[in-house]
Protein backbone atom coordinates (compact mmCIF):
# COMPACT_ATOMS: atom_id res chain seq x y z
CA UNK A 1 -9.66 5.47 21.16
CA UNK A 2 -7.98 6.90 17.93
CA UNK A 3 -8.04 4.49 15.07
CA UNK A 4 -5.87 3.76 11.81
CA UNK A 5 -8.00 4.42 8.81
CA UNK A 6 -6.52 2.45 5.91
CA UNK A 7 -3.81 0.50 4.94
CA UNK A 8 -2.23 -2.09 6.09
CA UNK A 9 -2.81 -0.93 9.71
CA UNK A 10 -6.58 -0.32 9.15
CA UNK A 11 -8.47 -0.57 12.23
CA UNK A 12 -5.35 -0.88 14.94
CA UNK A 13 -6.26 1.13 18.15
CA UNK A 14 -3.71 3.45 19.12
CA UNK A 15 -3.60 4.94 23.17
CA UNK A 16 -4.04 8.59 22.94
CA UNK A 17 -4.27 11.05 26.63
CA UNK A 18 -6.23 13.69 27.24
CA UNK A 19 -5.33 17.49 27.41
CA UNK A 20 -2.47 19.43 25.72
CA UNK A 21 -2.20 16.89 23.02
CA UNK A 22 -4.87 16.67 20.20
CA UNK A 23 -4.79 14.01 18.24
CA UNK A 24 -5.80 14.92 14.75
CA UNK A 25 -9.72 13.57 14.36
CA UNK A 26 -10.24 10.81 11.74
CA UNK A 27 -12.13 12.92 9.15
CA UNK A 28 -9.69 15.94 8.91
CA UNK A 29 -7.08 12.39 8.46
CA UNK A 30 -9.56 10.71 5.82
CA UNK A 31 -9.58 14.27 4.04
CA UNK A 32 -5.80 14.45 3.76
CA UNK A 33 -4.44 11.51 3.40
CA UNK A 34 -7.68 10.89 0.17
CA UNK A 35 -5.72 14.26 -1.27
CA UNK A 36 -2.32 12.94 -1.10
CA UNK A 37 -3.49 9.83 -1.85
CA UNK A 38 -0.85 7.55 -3.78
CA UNK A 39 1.91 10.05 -3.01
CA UNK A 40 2.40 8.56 0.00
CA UNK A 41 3.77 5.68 -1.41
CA UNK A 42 7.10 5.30 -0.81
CA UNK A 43 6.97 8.87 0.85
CA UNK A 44 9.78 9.45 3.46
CA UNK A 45 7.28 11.39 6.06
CA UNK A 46 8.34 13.75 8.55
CA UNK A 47 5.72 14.17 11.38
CA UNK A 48 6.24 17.29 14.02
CA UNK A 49 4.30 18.06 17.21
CA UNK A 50 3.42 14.34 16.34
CA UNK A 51 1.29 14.11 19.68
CA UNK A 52 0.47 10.14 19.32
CA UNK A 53 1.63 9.55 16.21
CA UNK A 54 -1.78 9.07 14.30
CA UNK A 55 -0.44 10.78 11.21
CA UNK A 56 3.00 9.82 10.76
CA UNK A 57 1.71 5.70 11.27
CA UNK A 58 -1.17 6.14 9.31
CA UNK A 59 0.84 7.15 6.48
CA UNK A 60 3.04 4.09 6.89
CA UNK A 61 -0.22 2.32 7.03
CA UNK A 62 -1.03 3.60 3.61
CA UNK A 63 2.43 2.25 2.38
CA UNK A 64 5.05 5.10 3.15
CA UNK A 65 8.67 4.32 2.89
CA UNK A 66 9.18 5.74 6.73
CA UNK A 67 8.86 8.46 9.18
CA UNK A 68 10.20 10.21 11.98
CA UNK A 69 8.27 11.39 14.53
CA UNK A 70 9.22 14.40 16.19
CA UNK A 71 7.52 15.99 19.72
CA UNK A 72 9.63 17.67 22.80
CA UNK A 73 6.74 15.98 25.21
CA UNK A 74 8.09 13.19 27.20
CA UNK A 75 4.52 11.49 27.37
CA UNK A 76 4.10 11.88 23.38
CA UNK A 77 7.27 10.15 22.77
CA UNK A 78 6.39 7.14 25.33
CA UNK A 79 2.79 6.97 23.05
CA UNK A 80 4.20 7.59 20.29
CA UNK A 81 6.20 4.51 20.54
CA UNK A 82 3.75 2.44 21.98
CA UNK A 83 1.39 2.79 19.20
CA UNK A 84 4.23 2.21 16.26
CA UNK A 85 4.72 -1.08 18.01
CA UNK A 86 0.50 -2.03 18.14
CA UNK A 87 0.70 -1.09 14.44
CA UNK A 88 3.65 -3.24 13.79
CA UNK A 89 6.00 -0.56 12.53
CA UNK A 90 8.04 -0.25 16.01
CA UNK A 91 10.68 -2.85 14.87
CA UNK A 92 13.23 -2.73 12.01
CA UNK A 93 16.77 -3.85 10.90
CA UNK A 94 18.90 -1.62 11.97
CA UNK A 95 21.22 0.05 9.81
CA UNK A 96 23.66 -2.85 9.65
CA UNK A 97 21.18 -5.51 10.02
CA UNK A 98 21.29 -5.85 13.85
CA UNK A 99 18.70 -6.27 15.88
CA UNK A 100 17.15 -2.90 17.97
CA UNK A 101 14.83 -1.62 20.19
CA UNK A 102 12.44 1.39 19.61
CA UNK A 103 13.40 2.26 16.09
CA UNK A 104 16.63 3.66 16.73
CA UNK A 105 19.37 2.82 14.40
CA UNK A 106 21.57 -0.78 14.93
CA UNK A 107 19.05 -1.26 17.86
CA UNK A 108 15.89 -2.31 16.79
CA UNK A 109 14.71 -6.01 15.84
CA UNK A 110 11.41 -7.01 14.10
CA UNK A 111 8.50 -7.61 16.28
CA UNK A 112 6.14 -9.90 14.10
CA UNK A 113 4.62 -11.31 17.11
CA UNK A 114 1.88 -8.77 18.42
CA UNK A 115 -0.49 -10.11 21.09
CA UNK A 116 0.62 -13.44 21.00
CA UNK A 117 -0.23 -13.55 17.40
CA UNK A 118 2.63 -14.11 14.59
CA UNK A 119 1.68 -11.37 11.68
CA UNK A 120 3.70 -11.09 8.65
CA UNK A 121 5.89 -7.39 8.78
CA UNK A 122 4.36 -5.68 5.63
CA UNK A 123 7.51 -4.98 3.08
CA UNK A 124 7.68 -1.28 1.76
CA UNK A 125 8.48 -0.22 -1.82
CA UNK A 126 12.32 -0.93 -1.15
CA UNK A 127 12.78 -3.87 0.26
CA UNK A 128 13.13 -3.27 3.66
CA UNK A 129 10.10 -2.80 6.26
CA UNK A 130 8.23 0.40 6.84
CA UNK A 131 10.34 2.20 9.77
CA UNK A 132 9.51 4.94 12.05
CA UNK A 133 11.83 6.58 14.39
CA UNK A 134 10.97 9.14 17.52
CA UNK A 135 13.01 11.80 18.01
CA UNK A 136 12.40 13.94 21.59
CA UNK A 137 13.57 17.45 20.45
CA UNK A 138 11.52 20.64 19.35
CA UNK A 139 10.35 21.06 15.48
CA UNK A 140 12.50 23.86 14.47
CA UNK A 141 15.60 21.99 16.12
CA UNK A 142 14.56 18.79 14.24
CA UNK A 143 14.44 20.57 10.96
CA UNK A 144 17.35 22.03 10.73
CA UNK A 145 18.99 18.89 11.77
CA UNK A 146 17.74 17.56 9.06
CA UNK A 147 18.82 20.15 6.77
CA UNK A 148 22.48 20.07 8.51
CA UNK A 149 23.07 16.54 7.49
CA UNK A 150 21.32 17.06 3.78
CA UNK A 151 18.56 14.79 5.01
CA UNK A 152 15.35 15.65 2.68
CA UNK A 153 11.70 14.20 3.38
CA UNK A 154 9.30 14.25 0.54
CA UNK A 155 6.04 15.22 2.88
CA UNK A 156 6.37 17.01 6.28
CA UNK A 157 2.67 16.54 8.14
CA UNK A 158 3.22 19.59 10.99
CA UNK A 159 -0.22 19.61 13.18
CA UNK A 160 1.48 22.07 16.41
CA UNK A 161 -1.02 23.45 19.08
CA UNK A 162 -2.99 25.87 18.12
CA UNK A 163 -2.04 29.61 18.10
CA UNK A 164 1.34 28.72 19.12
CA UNK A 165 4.09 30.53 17.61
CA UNK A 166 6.10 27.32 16.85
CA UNK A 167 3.94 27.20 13.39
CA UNK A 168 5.89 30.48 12.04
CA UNK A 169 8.43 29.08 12.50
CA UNK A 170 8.37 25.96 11.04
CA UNK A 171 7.11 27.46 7.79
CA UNK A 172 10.19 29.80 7.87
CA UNK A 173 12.51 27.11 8.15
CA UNK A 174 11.53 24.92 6.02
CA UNK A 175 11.79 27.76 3.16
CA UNK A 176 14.90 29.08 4.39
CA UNK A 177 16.53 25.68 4.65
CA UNK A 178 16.48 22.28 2.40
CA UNK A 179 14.51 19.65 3.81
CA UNK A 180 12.06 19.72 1.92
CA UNK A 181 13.29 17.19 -1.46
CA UNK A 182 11.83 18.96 -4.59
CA UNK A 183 8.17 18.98 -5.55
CA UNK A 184 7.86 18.28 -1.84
CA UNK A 185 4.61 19.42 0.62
CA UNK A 186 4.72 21.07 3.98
CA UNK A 187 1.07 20.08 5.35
CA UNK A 188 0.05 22.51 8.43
CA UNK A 189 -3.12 21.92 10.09
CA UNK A 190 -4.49 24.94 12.36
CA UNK A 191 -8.12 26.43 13.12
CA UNK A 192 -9.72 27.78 10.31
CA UNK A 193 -9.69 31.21 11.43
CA UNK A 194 -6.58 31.37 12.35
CA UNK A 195 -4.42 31.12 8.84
CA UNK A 196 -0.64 30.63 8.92
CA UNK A 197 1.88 33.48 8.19
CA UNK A 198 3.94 32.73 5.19
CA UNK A 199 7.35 34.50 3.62
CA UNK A 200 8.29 34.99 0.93
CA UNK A 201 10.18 32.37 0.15
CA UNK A 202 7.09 29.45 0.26
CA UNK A 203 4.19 29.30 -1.40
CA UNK A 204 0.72 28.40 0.38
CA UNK A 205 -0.37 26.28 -2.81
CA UNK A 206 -3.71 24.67 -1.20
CA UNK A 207 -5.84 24.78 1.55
CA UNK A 208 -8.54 22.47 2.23
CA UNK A 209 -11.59 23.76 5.30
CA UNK A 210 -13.08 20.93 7.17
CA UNK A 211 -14.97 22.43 9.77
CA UNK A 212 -13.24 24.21 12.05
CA UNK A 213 -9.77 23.42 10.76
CA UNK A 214 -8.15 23.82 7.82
CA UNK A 215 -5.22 22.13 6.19
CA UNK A 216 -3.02 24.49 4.27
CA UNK A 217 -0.22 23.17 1.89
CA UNK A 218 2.72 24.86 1.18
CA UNK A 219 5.69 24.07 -1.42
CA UNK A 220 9.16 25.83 -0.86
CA UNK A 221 9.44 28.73 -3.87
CA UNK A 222 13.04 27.30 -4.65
CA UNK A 223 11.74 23.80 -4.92
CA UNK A 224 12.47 22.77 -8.27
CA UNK A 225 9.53 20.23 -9.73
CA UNK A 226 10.13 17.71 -11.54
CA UNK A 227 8.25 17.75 -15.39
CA UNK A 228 5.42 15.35 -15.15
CA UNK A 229 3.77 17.42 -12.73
CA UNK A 230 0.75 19.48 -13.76
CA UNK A 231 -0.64 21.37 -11.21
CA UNK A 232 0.99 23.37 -8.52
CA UNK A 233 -1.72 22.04 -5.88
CA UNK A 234 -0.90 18.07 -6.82
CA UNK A 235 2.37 16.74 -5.13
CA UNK A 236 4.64 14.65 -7.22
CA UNK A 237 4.51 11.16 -6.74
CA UNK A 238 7.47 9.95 -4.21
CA UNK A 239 8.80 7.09 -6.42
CA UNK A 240 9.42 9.73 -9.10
CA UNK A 241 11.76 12.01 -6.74
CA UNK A 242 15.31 12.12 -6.73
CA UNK A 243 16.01 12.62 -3.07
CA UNK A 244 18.88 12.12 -0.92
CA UNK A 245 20.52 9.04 -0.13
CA UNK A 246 20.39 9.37 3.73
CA UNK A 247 17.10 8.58 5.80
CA UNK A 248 15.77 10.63 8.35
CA UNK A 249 15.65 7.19 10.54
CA UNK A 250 19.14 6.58 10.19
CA UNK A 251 19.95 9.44 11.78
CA UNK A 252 21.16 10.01 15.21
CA UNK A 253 18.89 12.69 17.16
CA UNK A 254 20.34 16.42 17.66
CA UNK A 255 22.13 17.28 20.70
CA UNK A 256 19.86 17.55 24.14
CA UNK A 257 21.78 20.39 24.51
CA UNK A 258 19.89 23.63 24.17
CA UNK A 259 19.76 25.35 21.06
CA UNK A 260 21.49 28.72 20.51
């Protein structure tokens, strides 16, 4: 049974199934999540081939502003959900303040009763409460979505199966198109001998071995970065980004249709 780590969260159990999904283990999660540390705060988080989820709600366990979750598996998207709601986070305003199901926008309520118990829904950084959303679409689709409506995250946490081909192209999009908002992170996690291609156009500024997988961060090459940074391998602090004004989880999904 997966676990949340820290935060607010700290110690929920989360449902997790065996087989093609592989839920990222808790000290590869320990090791990122100490490196981005307080730069989760008030993040906006995208999380792809989210599997159950661990990532994306232990970063709003650790205080992030919110996060879509994004997976094309039917049974990922039913955990997924599941698990924002044991954590709390599976309830929200909507975007006019009417109550909702399932974190969609205008259809979700707040759920402060969990197990017959009344808990207090923890408040983020602006006002509102922490909100994740599930989308049921592929990565690449979700991204450029994203980048269609001028939607910008400030931390993308990508963790696809490994070998598969869908982690090329991720890493192209995201430097080809603007999601990511500047002095933003792309975090890919893959097997340690098996190292990401990159293009030209984003840089791999990190990579961090923890046994037999490695986490390798990568910053768009046309990201500008704002001046109070010092190092290329330290992400700016979220609360000091200018980003857009539109969330990712007030956005309607992309078309089921199939992409071209």
């Amino acid at each position: 049974m997966l676990r949340i780590g820290t935060g607010i969260a700290k110690g929920r159990r989360l449902k997790s199934v065996t087989g093609a999904i592989r839920p990222t283990g808790s000290r590869v999660r320990g090791t990122l999540f100490d490196m981005l540390s307080t730069e989760i705060v008030d993040g906006i988080v995208l999380d792809l081939c989210a599997g159950s989820g661990v990532l994306g709600i232990e970063a709003l366990s650790r205080g992030a502003r919110c996060c879509l979750f994004v997976d094309n598996d039917r049974r990922a998207v039913r955990m997924i959900r599941d698990n924002l709601d044991r954590c709390g986070f599976g309830g929200q305003p909507g975007r006019h303040g009417q109550p909702g199901r399932h974190g969609q926008p205008g259809e979700h309520g707040r759920h402060d009763r969990q197990d017959g118990h009344t808990r207090q829904r923890p408040p983020d950084r602006v006002g509102s409460n922490a909100r994740g959303l599930v989308w049921m679409t592929d990565a690449v689709r979700s991204l450029e979505h994203l980048a269609d409506h001028s939607c910008t995250v400030d931390i993308i946490l990508a963790d696809p199966p490994y070998g598969d081909p869908v982690a090329r192209e991720i890493i192209r999009t995201v430097s080809e198109r603007s999601v990511l908002a500047p002095g933003g992170l792309l975090v890919l996690e893959h097997r340690g001998d098996d190292p990401p291609e990159t293009s030209a156009d984003i840089d791999l500024v990190r990579r961090r071995d923890i046994g037999d997988t490695a986490l390798s961060f990568f910053r768009p090459a046309w990201s500008a970065r704002p001046a109070q940074t010092a190092r290329d391998d330290q992400p700016v602090p979220a609360a000091a980004v200018n980003r857009s004004e539109i969330l990712p989880v007030d956005l309607p999904p992309p078309s089921s249709r199939t992409r071209r």
